[in-house]
C-alpha atoms as a PDB file:
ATOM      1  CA  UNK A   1      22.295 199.559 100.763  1.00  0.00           C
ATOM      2  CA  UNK A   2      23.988 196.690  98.740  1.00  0.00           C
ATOM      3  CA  UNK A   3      26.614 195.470 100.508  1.00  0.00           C
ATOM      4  CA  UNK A   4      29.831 194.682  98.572  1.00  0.00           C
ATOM      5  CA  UNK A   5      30.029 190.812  97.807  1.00  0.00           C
ATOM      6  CA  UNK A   6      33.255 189.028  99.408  1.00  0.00           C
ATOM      7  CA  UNK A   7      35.449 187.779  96.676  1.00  0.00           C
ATOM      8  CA  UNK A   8      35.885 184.526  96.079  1.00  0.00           C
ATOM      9  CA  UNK A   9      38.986 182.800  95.767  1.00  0.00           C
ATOM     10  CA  UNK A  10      40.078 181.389  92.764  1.00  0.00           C
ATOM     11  CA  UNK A  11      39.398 177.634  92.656  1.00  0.00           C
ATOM     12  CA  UNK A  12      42.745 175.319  92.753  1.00  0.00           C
ATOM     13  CA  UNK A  13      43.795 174.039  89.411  1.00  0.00           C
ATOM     14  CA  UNK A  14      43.397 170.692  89.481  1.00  0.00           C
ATOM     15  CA  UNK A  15      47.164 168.872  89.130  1.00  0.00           C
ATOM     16  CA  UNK A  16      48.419 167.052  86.710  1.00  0.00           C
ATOM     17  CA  UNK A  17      47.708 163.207  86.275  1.00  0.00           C
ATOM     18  CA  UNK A  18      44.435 163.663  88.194  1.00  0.00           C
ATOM     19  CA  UNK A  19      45.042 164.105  92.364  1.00  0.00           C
ATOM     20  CA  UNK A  20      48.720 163.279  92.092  1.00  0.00           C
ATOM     21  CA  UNK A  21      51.659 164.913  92.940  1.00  0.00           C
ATOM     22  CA  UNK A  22      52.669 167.583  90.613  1.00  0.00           C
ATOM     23  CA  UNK A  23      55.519 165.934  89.784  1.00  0.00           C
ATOM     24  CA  UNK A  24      54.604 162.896  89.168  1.00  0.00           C
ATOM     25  CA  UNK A  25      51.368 163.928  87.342  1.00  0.00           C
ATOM     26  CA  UNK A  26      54.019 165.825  84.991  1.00  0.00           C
ATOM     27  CA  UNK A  27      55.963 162.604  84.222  1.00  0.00           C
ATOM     28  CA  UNK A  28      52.750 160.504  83.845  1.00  0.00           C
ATOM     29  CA  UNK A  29      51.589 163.534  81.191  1.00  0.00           C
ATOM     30  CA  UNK A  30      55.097 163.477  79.375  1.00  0.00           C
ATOM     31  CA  UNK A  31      54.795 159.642  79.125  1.00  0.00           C
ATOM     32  CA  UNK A  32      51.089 159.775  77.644  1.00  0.00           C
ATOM     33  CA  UNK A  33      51.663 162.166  75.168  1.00  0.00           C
ATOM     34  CA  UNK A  34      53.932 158.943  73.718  1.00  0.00           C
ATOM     35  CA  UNK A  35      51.306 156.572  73.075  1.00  0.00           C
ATOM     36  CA  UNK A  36      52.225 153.823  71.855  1.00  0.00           C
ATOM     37  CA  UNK A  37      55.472 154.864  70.940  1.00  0.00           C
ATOM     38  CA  UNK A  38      56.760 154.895  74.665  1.00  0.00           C
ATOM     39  CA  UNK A  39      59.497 156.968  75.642  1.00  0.00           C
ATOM     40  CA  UNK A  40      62.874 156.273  76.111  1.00  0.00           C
ATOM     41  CA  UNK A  41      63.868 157.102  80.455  1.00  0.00           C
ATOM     42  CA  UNK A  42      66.505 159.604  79.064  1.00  0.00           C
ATOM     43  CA  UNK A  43      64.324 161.802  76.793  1.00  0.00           C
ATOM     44  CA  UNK A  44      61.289 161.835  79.767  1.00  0.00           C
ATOM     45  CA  UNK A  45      63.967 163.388  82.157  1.00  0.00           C
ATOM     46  CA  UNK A  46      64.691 165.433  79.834  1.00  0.00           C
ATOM     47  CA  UNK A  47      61.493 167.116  78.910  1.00  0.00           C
ATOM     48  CA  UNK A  48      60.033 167.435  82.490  1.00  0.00           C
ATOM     49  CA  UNK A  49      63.590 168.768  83.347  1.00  0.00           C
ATOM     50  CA  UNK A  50      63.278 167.166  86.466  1.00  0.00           C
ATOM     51  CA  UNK A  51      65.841 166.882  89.491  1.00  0.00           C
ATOM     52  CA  UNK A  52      67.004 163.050  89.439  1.00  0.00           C
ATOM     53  CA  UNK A  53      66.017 161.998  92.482  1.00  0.00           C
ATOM     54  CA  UNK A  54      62.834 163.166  92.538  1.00  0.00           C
ATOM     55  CA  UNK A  55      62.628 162.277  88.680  1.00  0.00           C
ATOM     56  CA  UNK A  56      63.476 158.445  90.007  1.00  0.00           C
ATOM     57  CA  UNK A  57      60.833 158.764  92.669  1.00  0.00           C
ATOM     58  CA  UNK A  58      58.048 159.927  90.274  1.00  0.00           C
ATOM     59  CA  UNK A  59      58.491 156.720  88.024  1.00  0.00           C
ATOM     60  CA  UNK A  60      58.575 154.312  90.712  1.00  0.00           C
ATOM     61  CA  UNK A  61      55.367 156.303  92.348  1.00  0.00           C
ATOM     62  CA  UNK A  62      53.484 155.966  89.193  1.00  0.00           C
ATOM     63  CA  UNK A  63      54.686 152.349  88.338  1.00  0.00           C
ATOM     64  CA  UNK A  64      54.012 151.151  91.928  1.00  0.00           C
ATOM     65  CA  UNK A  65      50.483 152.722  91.210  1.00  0.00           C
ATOM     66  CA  UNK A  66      50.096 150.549  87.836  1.00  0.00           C
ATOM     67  CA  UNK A  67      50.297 154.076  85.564  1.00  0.00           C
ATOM     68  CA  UNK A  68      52.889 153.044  83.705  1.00  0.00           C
ATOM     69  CA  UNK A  69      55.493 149.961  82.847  1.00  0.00           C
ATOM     70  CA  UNK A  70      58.682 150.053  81.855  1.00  0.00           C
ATOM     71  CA  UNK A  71      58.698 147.994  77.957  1.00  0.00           C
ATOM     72  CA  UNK A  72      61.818 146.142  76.638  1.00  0.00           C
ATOM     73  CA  UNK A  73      62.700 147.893  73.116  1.00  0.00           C
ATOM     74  CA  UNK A  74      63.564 145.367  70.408  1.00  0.00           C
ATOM     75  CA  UNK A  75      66.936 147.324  68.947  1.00  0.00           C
ATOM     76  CA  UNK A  76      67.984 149.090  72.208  1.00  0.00           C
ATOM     77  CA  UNK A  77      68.158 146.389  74.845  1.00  0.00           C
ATOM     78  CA  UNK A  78      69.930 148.004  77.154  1.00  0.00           C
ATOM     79  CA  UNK A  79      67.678 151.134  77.228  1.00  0.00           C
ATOM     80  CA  UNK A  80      64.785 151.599  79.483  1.00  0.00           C
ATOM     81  CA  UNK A  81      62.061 152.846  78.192  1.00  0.00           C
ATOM     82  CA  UNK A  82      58.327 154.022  79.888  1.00  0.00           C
ATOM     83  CA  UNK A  83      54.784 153.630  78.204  1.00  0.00           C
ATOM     84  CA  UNK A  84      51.172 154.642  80.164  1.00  0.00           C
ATOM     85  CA  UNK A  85      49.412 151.437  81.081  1.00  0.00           C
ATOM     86  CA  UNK A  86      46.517 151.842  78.652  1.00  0.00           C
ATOM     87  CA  UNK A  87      48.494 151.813  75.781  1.00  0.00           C
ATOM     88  CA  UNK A  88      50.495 148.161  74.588  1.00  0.00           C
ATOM     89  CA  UNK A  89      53.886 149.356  72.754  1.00  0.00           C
ATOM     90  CA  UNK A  90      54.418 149.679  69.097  1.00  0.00           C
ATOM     91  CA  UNK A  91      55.300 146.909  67.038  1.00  0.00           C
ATOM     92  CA  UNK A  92      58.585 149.288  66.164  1.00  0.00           C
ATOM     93  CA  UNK A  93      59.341 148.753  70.106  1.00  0.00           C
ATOM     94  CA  UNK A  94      58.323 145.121  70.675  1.00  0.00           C
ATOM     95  CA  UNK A  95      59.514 143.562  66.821  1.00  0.00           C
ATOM     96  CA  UNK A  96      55.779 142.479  66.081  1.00  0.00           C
ATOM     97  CA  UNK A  97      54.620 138.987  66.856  1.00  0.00           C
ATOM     98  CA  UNK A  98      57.895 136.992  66.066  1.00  0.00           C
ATOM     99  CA  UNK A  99      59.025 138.590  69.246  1.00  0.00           C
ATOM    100  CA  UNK A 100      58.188 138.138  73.341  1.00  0.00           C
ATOM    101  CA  UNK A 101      59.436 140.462  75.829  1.00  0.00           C
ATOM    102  CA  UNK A 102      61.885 141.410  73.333  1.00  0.00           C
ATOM    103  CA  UNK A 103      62.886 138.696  72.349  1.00  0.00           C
ATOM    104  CA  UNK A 104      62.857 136.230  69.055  1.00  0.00           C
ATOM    105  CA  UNK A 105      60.341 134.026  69.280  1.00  0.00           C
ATOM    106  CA  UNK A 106      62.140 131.181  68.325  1.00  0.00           C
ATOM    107  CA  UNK A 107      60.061 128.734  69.909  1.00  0.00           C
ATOM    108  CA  UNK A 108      57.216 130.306  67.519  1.00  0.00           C
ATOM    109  CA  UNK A 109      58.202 130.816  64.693  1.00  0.00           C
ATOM    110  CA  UNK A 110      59.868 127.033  64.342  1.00  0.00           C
ATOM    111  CA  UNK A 111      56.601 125.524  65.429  1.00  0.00           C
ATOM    112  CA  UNK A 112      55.361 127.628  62.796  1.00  0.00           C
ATOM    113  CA  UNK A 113      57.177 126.363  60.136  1.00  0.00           C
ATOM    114  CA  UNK A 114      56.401 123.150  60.807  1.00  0.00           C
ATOM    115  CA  UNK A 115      52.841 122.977  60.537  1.00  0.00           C
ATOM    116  CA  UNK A 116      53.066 124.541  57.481  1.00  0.00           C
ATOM    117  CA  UNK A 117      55.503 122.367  55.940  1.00  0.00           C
ATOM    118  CA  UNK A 118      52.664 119.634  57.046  1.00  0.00           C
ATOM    119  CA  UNK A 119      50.001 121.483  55.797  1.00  0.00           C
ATOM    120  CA  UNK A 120      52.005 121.880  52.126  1.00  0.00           C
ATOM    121  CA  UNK A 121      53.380 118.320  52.116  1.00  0.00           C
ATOM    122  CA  UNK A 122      49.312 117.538  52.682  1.00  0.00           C
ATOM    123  CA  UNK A 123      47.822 119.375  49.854  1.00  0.00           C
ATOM    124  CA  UNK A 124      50.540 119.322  47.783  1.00  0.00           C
ATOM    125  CA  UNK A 125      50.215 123.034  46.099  1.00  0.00           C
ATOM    126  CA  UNK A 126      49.131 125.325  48.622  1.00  0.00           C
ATOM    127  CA  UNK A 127      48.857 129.290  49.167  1.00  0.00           C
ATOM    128  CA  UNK A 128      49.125 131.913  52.206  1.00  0.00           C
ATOM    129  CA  UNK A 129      45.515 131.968  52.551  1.00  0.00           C
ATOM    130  CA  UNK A 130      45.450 128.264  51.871  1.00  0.00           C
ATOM    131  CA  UNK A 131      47.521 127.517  54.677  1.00  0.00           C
ATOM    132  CA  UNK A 132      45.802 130.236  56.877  1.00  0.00           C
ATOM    133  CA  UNK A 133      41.993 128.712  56.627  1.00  0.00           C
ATOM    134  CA  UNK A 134      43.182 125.489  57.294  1.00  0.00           C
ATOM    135  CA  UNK A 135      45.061 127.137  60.014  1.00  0.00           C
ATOM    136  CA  UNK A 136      42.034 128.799  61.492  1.00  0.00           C
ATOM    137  CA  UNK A 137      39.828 126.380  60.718  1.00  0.00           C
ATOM    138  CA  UNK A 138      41.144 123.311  62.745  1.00  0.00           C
ATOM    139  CA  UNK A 139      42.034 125.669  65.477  1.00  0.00           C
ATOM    140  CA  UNK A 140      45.567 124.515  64.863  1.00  0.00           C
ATOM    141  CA  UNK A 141      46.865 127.113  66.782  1.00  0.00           C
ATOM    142  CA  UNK A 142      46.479 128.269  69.959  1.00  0.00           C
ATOM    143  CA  UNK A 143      47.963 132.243  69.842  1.00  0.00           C
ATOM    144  CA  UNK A 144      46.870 134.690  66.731  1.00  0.00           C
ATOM    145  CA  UNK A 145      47.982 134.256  63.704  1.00  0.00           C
ATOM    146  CA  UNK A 146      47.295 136.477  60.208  1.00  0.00           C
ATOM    147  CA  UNK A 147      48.216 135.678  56.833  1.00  0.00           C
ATOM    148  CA  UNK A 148      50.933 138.164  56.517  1.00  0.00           C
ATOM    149  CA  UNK A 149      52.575 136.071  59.214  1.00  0.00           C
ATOM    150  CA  UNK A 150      52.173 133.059  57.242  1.00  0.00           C
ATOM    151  CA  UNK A 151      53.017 134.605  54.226  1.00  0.00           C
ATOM    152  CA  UNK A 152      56.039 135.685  55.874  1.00  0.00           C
ATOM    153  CA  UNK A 153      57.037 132.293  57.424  1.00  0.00           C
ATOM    154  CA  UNK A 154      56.846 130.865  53.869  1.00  0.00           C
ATOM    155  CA  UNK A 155      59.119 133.210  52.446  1.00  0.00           C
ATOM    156  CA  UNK A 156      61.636 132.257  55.121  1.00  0.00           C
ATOM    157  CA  UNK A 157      60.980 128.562  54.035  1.00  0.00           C
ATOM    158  CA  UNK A 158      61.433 129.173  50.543  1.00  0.00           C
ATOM    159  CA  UNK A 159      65.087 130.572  51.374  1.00  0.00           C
ATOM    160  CA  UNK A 160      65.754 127.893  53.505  1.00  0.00           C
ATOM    161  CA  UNK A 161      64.866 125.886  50.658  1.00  0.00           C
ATOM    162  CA  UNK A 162      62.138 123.769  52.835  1.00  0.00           C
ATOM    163  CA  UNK A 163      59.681 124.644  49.905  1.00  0.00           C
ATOM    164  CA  UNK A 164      59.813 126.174  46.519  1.00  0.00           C
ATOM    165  CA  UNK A 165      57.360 129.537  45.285  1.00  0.00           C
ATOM    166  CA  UNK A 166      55.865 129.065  41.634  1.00  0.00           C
ATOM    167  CA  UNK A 167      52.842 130.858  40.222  1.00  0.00           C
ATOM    168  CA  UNK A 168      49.738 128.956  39.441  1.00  0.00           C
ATOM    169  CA  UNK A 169      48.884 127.940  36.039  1.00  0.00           C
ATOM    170  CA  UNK A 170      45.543 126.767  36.448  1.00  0.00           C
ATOM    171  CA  UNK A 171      45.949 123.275  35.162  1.00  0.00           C
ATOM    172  CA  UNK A 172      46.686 119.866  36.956  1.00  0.00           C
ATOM    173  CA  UNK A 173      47.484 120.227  40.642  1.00  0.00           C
ATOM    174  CA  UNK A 174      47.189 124.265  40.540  1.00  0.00           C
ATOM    175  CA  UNK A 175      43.554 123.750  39.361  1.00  0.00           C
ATOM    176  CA  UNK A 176      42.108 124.989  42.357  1.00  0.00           C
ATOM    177  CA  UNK A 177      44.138 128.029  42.686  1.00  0.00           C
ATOM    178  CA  UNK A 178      43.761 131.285  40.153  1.00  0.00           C
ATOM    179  CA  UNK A 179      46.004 131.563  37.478  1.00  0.00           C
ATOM    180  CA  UNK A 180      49.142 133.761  38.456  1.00  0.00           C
ATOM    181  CA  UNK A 181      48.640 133.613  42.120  1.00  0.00           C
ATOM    182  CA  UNK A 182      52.128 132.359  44.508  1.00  0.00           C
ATOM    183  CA  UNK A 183      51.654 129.232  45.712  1.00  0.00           C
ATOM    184  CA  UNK A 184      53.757 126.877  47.428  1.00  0.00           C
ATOM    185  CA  UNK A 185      55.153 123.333  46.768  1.00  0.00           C
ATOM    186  CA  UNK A 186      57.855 120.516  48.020  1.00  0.00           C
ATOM    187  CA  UNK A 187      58.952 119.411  44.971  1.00  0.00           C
ATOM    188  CA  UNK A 188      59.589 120.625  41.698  1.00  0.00           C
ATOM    189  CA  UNK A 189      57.516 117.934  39.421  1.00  0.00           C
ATOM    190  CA  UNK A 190      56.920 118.041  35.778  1.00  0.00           C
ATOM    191  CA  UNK A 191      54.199 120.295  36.345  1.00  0.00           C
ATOM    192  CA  UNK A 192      55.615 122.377  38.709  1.00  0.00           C
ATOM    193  CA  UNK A 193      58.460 123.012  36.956  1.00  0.00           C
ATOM    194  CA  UNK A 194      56.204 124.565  33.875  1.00  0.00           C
ATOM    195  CA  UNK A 195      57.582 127.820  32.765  1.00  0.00           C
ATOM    196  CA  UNK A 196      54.490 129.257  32.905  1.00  0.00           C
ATOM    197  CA  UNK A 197      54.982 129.057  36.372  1.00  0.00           C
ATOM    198  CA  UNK A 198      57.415 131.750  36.885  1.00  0.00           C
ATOM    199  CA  UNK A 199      56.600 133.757  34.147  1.00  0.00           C
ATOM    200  CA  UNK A 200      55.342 137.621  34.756  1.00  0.00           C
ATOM    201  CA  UNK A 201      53.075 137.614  32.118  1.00  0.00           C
ATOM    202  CA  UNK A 202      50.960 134.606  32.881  1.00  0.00           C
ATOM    203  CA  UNK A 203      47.879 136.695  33.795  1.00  0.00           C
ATOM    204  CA  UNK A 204      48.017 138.086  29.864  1.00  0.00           C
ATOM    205  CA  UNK A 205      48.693 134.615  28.393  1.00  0.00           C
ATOM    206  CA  UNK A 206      45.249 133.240  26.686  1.00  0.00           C
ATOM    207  CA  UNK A 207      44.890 131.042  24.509  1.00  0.00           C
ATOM    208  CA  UNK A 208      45.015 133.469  20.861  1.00  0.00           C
ATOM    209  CA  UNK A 209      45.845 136.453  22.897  1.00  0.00           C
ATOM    210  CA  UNK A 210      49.036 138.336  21.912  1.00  0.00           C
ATOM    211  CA  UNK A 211      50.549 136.286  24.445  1.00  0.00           C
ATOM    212  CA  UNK A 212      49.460 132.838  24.220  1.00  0.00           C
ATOM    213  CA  UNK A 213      50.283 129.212  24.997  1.00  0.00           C
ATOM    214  CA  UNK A 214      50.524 128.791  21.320  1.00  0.00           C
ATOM    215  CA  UNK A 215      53.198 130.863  20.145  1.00  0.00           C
ATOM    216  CA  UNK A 216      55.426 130.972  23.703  1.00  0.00           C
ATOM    217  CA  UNK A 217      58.591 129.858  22.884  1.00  0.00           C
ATOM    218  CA  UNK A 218      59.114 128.844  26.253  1.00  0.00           C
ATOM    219  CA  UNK A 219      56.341 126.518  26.635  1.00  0.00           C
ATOM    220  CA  UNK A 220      57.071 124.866  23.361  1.00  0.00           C
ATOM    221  CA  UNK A 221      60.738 124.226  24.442  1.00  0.00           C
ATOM    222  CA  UNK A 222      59.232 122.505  27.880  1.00  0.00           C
ATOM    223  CA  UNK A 223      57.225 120.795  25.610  1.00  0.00           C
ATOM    224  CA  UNK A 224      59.525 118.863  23.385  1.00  0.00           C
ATOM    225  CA  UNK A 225      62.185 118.479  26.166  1.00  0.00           C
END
């Protein structure tokens, strides 16, 4: 006769956050779920509904075990916020590059400006990508750059009135550079100062087009003056 089999008991569910405490694997779980967005200390105790002193103890447990790190948030100084180690913090939370532990840059950004106000006064006309391949190609700089930074940086030169912003016109010192594309300049010559640098329609202007060199008004006025 078959003798009944012994039942087995149910196999533990394994805790939260892998082997730790329930409590803390609960936290480390809340903070995850975050990403890269971190979450702000008050919201975390919130949602795990925590008491506070064993709320306090889970985030020092889990930050003493290199789990998490607490992350400075660029508009809310004084707030603490939490994000799991294997994820690096939004650029809402850190700024972006102009900023280091939630901070300006300054130190950056200035040195920044600089070499491209060298890199302009060099080649005379020059654009964001200009400036970024010379840039990247000298090894000029030592952190990451992109040309959205760059293009950035010049715009904050431009209102600084460091350089001026034209469009190219394809002739004399804009030769090089594709007719209607920004560029950048010190000085306002005679042929930076062409209307056809500023105007919107210069990528419709040919010569006996509708629009044309020919019959701008604009052009003919620079002309004679």
């Amino acid at each position: 006769m078959d003798l009944p089999q012994k039942r087995k008991n149910p196999e533990p569910k394994p805790k939260p956050g892998g082997g730790l405490a329930e409590s803390d694997g609960m936290v480390l779980d809340a903070i995850k779920s975050k990403k890269e967005m971190a979450i702000l200390k008050r919201d975390l105790k919130e949602e795990t509904k925590l008491p506070e002193s064993i709320f306090n103890k889970c985030l020092k447990n889990l930050q003493a075990l290199g789990l998490i790190k607490e992350v400075p948030h660029v508009q809310f100084k004084t707030k603490k916020y939490y994000i799991a180690a294997e994820f690096n913090p939004s650029e809402e939370i850190t700024g972006g590059s102009w900023y280091s532990k939630g901070e300006l840059d300054q130190d950056f950004i200035n040195g920044l400006k600089d070499l491209c106000l060298r890199i302009i006064r060099k080649l005379k006309v020059a654009t964001a990508d200009g400036v970024m391949d010379i840039i990247k190609n000298k090894g000029l700089l030592k952190t990451d750059c992109t040309t959205q930074q760059i293009s950035e940086i010049l715009r904050y030169m431009v209102l600084d009135n460091k350089i001026i912003e034209v469009k190219s016109t394809g002739l004399g010192e804009y030769h090089s550079i594709p007719i209607g594309n920004l560029c950048y300049s010190l000085e306002t010559g005679a042929m930076m100062s062409i209307p056809c640098g500023v105007c919107p329609k210069i990528r419709e202007c040919t010569p006996g087009g509708l629009i044309s060199p020919t019959t701008c008004v604009y052009y003919t006025k620079w002309l004679d003056f």
